[in-house]
PDB file of N, CA and C in Angstrom:
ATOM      1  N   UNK A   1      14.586  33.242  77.218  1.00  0.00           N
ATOM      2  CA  UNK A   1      15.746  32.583  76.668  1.00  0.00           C
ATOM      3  C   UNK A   1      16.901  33.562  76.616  1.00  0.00           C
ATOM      4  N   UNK A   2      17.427  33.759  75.542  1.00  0.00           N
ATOM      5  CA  UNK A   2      18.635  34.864  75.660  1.00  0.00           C
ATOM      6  C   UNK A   2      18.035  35.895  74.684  1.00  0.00           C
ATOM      7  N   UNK A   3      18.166  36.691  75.563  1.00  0.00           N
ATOM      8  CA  UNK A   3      17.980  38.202  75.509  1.00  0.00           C
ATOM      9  C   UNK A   3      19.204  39.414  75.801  1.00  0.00           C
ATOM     10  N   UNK A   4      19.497  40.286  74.494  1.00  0.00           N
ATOM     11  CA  UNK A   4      20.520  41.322  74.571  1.00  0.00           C
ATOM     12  C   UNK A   4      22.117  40.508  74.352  1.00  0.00           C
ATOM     13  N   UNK A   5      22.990  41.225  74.501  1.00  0.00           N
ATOM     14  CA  UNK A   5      24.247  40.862  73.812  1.00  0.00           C
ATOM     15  C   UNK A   5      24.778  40.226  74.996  1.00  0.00           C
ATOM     16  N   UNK A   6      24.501  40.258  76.245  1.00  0.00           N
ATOM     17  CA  UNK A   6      25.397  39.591  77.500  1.00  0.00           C
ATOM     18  C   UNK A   6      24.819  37.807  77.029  1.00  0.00           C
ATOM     19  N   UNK A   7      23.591  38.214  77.634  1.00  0.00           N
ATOM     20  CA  UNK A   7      22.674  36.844  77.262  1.00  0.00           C
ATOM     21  C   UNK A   7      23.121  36.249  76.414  1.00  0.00           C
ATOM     22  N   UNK A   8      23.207  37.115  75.236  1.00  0.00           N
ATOM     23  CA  UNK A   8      23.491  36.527  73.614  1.00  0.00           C
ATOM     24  C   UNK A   8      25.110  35.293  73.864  1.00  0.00           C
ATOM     25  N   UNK A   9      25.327  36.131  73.918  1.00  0.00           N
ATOM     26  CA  UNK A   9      26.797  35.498  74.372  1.00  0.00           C
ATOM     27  C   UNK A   9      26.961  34.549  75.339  1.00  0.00           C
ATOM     28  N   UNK A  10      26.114  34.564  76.255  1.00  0.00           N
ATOM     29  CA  UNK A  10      26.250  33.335  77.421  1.00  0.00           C
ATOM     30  C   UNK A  10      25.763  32.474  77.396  1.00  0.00           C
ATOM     31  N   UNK A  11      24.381  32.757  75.957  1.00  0.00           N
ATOM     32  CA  UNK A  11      23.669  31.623  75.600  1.00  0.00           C
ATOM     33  C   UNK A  11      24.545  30.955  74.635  1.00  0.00           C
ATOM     34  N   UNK A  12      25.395  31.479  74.084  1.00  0.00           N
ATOM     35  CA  UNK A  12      25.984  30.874  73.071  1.00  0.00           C
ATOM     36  C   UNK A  12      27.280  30.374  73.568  1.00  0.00           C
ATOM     37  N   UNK A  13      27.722  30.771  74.758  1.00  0.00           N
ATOM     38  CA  UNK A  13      28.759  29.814  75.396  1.00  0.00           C
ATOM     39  C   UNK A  13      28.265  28.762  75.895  1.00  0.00           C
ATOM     40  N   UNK A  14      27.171  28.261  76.217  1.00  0.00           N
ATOM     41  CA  UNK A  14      26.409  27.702  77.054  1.00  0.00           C
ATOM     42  C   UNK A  14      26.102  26.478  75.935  1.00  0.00           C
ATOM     43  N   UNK A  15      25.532  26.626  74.804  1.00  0.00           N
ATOM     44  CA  UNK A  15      25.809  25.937  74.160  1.00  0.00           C
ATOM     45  C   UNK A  15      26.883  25.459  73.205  1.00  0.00           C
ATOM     46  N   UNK A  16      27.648  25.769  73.351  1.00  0.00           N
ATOM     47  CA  UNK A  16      29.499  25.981  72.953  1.00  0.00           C
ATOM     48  C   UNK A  16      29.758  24.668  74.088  1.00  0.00           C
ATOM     49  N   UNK A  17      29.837  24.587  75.242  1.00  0.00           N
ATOM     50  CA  UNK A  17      30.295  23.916  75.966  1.00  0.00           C
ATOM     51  C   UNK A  17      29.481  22.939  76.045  1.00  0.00           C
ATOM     52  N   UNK A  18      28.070  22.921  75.756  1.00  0.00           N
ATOM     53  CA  UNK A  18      27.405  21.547  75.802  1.00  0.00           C
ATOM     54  C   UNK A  18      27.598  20.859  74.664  1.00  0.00           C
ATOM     55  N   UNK A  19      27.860  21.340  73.312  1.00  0.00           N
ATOM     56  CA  UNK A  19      27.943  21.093  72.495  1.00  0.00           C
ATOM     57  C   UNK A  19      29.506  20.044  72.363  1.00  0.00           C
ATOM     58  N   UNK A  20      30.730  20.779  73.105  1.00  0.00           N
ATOM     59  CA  UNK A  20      31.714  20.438  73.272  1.00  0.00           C
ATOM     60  C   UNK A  20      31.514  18.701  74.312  1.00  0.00           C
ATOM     61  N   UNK A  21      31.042  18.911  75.620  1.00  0.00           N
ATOM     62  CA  UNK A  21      31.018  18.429  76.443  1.00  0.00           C
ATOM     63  C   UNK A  21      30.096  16.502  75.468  1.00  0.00           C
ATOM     64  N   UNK A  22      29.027  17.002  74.831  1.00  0.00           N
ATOM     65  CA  UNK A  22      28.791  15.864  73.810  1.00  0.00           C
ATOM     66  C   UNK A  22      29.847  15.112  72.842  1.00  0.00           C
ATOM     67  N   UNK A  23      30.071  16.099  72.144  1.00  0.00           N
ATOM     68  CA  UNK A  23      31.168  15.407  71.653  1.00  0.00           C
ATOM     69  C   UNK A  23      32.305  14.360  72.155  1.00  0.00           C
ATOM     70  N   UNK A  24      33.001  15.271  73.285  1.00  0.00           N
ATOM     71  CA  UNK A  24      33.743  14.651  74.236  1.00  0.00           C
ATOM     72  C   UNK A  24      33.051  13.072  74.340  1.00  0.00           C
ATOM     73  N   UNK A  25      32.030  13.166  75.037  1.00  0.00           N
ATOM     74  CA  UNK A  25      31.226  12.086  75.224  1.00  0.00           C
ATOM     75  C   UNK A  25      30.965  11.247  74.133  1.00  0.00           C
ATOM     76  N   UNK A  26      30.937  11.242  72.703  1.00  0.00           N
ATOM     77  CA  UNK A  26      31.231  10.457  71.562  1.00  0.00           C
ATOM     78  C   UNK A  26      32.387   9.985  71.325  1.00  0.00           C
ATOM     79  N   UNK A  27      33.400  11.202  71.908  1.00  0.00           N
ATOM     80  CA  UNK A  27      34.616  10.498  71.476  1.00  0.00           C
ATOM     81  C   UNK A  27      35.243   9.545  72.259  1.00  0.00           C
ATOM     82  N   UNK A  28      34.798   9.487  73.686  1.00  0.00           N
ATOM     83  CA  UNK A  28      35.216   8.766  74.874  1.00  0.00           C
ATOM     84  C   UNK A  28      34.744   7.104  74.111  1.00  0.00           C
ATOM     85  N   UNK A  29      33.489   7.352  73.811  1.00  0.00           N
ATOM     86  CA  UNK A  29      32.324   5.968  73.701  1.00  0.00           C
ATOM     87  C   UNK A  29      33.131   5.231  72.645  1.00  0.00           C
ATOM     88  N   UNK A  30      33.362   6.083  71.482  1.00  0.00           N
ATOM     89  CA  UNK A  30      33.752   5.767  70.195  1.00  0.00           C
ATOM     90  C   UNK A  30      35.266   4.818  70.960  1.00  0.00           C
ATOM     91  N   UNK A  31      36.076   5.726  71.155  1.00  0.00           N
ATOM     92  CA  UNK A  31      37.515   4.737  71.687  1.00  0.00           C
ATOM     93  C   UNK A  31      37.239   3.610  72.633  1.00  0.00           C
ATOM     94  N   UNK A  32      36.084   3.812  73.613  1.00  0.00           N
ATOM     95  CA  UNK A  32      36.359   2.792  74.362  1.00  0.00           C
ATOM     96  C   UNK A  32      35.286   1.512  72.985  1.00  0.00           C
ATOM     97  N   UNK A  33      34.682   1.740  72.645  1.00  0.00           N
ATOM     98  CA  UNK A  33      34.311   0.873  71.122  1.00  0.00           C
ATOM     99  C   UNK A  33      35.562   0.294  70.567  1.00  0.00           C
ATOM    100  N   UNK A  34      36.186   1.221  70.171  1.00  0.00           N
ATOM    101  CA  UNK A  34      37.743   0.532  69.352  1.00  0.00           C
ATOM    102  C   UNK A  34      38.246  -0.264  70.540  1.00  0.00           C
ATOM    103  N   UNK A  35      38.294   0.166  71.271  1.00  0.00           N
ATOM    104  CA  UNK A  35      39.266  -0.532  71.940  1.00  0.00           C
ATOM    105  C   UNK A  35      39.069  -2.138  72.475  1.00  0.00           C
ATOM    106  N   UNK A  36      37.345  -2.284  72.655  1.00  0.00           N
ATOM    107  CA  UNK A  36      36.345  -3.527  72.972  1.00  0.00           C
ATOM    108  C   UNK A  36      36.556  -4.270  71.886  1.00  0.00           C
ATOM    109  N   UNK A  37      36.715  -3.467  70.088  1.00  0.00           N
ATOM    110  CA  UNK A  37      36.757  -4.512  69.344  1.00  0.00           C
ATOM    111  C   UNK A  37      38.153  -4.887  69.417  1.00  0.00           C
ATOM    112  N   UNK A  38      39.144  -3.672  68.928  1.00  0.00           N
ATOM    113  CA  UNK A  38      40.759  -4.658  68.677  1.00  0.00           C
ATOM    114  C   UNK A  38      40.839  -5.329  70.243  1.00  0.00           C
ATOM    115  N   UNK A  39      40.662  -5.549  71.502  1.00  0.00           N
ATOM    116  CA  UNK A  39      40.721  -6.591  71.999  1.00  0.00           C
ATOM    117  C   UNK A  39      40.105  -7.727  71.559  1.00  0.00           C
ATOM    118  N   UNK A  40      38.690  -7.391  71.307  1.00  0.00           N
ATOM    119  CA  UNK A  40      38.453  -9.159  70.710  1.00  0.00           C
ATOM    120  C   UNK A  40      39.009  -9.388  69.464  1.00  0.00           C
ATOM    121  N   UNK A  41      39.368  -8.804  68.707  1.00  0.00           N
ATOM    122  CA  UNK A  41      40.344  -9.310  67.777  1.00  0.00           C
ATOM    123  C   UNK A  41      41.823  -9.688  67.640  1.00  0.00           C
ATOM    124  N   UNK A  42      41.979  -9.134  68.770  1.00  0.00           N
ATOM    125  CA  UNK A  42      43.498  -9.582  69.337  1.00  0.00           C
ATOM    126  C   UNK A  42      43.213 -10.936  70.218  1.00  0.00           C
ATOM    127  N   UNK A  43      42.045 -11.365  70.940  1.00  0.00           N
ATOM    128  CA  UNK A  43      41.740 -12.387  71.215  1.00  0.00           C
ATOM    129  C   UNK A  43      41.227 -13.539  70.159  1.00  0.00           C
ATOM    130  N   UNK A  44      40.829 -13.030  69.176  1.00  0.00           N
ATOM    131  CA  UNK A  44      40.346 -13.960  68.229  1.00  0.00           C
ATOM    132  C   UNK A  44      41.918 -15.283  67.402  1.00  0.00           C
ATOM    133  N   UNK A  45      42.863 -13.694  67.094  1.00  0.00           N
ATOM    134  CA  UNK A  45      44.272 -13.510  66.452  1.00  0.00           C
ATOM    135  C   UNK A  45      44.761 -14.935  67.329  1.00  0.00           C
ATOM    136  N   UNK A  46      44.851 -14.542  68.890  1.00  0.00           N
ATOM    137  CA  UNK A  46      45.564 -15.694  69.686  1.00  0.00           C
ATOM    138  C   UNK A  46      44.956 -16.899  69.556  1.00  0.00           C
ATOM    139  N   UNK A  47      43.815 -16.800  69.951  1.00  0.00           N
ATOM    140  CA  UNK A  47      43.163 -18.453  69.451  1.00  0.00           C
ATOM    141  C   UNK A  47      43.079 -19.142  67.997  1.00  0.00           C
ATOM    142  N   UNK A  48      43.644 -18.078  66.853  1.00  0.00           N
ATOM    143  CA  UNK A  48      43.687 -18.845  65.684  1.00  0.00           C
ATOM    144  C   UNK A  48      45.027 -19.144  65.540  1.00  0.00           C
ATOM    145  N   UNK A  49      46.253 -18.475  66.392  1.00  0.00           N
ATOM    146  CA  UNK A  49      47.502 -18.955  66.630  1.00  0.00           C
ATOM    147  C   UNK A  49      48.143 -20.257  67.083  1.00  0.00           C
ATOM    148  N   UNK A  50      46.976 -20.269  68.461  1.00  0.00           N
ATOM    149  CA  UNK A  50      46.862 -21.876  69.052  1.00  0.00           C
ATOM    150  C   UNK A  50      46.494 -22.578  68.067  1.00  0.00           C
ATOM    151  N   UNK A  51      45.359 -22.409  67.630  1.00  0.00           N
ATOM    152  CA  UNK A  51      44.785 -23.485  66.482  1.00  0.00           C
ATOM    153  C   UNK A  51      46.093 -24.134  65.849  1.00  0.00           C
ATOM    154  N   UNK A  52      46.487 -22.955  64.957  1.00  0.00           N
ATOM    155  CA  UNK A  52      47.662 -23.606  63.434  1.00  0.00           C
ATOM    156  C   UNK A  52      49.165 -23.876  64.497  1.00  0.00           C
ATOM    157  N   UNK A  53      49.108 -23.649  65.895  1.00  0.00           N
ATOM    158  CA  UNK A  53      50.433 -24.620  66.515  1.00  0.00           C
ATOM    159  C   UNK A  53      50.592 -25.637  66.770  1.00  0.00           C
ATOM    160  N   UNK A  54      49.061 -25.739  67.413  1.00  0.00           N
ATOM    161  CA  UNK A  54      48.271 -27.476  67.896  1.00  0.00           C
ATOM    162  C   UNK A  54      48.204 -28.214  66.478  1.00  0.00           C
ATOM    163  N   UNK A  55      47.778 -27.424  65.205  1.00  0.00           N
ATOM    164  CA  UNK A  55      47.617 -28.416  64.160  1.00  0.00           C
ATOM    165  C   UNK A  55      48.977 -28.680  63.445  1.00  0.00           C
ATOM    166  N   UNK A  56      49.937 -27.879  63.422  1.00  0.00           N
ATOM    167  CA  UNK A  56      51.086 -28.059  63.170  1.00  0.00           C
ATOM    168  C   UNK A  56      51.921 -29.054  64.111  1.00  0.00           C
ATOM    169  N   UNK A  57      51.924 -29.097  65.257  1.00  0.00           N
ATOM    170  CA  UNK A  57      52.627 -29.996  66.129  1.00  0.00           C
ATOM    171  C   UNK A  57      51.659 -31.473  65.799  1.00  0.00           C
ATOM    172  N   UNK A  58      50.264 -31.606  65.602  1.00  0.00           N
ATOM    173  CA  UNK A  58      49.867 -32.866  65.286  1.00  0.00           C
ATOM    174  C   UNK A  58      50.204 -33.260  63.952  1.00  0.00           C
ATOM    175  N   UNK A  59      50.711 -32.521  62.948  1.00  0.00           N
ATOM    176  CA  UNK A  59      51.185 -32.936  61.641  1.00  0.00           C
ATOM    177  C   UNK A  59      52.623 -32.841  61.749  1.00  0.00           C
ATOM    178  N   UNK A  60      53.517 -32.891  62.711  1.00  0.00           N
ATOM    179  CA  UNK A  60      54.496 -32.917  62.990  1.00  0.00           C
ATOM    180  C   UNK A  60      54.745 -34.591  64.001  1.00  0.00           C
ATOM    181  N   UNK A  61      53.746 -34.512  64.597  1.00  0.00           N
ATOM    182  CA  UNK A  61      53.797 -35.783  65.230  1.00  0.00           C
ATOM    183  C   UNK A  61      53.379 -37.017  64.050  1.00  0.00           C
ATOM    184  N   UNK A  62      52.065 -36.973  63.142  1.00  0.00           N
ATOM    185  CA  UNK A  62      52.428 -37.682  62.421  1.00  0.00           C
ATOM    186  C   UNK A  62      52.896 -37.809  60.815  1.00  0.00           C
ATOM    187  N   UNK A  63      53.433 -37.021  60.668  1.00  0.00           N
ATOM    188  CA  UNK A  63      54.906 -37.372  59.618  1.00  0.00           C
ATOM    189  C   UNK A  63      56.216 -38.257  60.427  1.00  0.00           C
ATOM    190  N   UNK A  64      56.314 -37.876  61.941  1.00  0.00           N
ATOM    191  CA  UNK A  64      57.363 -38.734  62.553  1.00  0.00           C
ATOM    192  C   UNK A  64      56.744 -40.303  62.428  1.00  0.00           C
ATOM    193  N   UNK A  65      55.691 -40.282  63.139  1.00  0.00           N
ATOM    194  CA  UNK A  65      55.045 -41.889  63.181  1.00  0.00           C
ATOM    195  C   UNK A  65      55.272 -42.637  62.000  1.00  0.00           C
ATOM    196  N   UNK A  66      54.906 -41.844  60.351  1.00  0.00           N
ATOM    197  CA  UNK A  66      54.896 -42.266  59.310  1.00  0.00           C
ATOM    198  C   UNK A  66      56.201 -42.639  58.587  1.00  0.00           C
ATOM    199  N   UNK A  67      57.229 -41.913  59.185  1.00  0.00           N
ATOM    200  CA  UNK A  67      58.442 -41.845  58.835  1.00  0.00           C
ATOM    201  C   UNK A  67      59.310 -43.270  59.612  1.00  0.00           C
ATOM    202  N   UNK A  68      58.483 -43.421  60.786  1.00  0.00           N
ATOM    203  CA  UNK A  68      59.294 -44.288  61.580  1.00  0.00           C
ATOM    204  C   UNK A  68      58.517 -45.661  61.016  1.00  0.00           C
ATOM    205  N   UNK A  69      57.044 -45.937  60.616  1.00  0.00           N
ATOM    206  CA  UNK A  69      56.637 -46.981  60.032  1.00  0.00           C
ATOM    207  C   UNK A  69      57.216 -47.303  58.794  1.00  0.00           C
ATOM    208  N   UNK A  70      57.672 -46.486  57.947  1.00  0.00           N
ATOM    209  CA  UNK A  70      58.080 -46.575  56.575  1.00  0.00           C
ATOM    210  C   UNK A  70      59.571 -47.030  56.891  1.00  0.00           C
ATOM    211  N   UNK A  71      60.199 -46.964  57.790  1.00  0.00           N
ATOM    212  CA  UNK A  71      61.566 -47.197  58.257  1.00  0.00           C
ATOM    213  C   UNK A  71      61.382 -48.361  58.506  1.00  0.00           C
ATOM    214  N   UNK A  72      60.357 -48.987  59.332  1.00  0.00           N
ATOM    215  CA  UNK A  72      59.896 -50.541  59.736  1.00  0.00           C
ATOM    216  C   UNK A  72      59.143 -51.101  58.688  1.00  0.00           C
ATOM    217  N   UNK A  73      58.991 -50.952  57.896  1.00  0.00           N
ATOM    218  CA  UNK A  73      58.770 -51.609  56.484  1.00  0.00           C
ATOM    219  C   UNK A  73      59.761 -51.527  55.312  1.00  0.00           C
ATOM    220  N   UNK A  74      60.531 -50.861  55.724  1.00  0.00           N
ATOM    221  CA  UNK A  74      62.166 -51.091  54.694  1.00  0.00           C
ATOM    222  C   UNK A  74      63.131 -52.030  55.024  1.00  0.00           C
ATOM    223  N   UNK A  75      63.146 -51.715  56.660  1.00  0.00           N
ATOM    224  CA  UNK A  75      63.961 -52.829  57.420  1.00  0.00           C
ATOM    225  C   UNK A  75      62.914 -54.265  57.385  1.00  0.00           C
ATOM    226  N   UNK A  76      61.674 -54.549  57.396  1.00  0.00           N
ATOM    227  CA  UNK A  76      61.547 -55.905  57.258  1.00  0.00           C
ATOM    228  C   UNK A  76      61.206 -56.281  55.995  1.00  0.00           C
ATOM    229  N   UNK A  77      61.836 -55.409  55.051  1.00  0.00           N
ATOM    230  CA  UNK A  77      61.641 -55.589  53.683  1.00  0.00           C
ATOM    231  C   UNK A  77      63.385 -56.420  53.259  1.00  0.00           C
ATOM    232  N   UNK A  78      63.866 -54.748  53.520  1.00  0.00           N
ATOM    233  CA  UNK A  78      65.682 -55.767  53.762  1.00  0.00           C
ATOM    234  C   UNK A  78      65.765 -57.080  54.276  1.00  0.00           C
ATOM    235  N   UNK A  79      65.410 -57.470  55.328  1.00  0.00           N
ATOM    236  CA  UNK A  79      65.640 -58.810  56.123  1.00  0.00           C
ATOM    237  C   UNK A  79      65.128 -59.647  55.439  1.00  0.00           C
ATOM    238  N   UNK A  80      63.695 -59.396  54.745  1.00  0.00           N
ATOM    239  CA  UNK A  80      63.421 -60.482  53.963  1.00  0.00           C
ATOM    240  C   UNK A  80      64.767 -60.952  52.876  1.00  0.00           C
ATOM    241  N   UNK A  81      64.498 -59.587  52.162  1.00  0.00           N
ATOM    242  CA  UNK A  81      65.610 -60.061  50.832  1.00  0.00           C
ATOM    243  C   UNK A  81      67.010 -60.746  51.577  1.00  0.00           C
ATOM    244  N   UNK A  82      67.324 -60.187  52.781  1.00  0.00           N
ATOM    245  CA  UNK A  82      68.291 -60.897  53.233  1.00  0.00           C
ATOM    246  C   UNK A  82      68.010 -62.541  53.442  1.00  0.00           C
ATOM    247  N   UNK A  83      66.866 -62.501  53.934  1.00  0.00           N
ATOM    248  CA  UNK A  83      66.755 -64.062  54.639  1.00  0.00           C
ATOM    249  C   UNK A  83      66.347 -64.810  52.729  1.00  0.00           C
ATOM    250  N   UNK A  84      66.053 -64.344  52.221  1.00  0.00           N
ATOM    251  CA  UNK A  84      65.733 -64.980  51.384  1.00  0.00           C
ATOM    252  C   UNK A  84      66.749 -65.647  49.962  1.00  0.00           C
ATOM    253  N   UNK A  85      67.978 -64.332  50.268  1.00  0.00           N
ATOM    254  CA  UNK A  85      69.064 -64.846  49.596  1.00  0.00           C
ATOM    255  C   UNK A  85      70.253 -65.776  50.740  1.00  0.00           C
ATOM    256  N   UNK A  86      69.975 -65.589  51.502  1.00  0.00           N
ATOM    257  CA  UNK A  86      71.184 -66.211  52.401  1.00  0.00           C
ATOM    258  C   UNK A  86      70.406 -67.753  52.711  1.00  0.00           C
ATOM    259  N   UNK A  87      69.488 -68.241  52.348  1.00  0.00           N
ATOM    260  CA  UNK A  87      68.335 -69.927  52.211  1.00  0.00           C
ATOM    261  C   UNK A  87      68.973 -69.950  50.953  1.00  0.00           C
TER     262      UNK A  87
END
């Protein structure tokens, strides 16, 4: 194994750089990890965006419908009272 002060030293660079070279290799794994999740969470983010636009534009569509029926039940509410005072 390592033997004397050259050795000593080359064994201990030797593991200096493997030691380094691991790490590296955790830290690569680790980011490309972050990075796998905030994409799916940035994908998750967009599809719960669609969700509350689609559900907002369908509660937008019917408050109009409701608004326009309630308009057609005032007006044949008027006409009555009209037709009914003008007999």
């Amino acid at each position: 194994m390592c033997t004397g002060e050259t050795d000593s030293i080359d064994c201990i660079q030797v593991k200096l750089m493997r030691q380094l070279r691991e790490e590296t290799q955790k830290s690569r794994q680790s980011e490309q990890k972050n990075r796998k999740t905030i994409a799916q969470l940035q994908k998750q983010q967009q599809a719960k965006e669609s969700r509350i636009k689609s559900l907002e534009a369908e509660k937008n569509k019917k408050e109009l419908i409701l608004k326009r029926k309630m308009e057609e039940v005032l007006c044949a509410s008027f006409v009555q009272v009209l037709l009914s005072h003008w007999h």
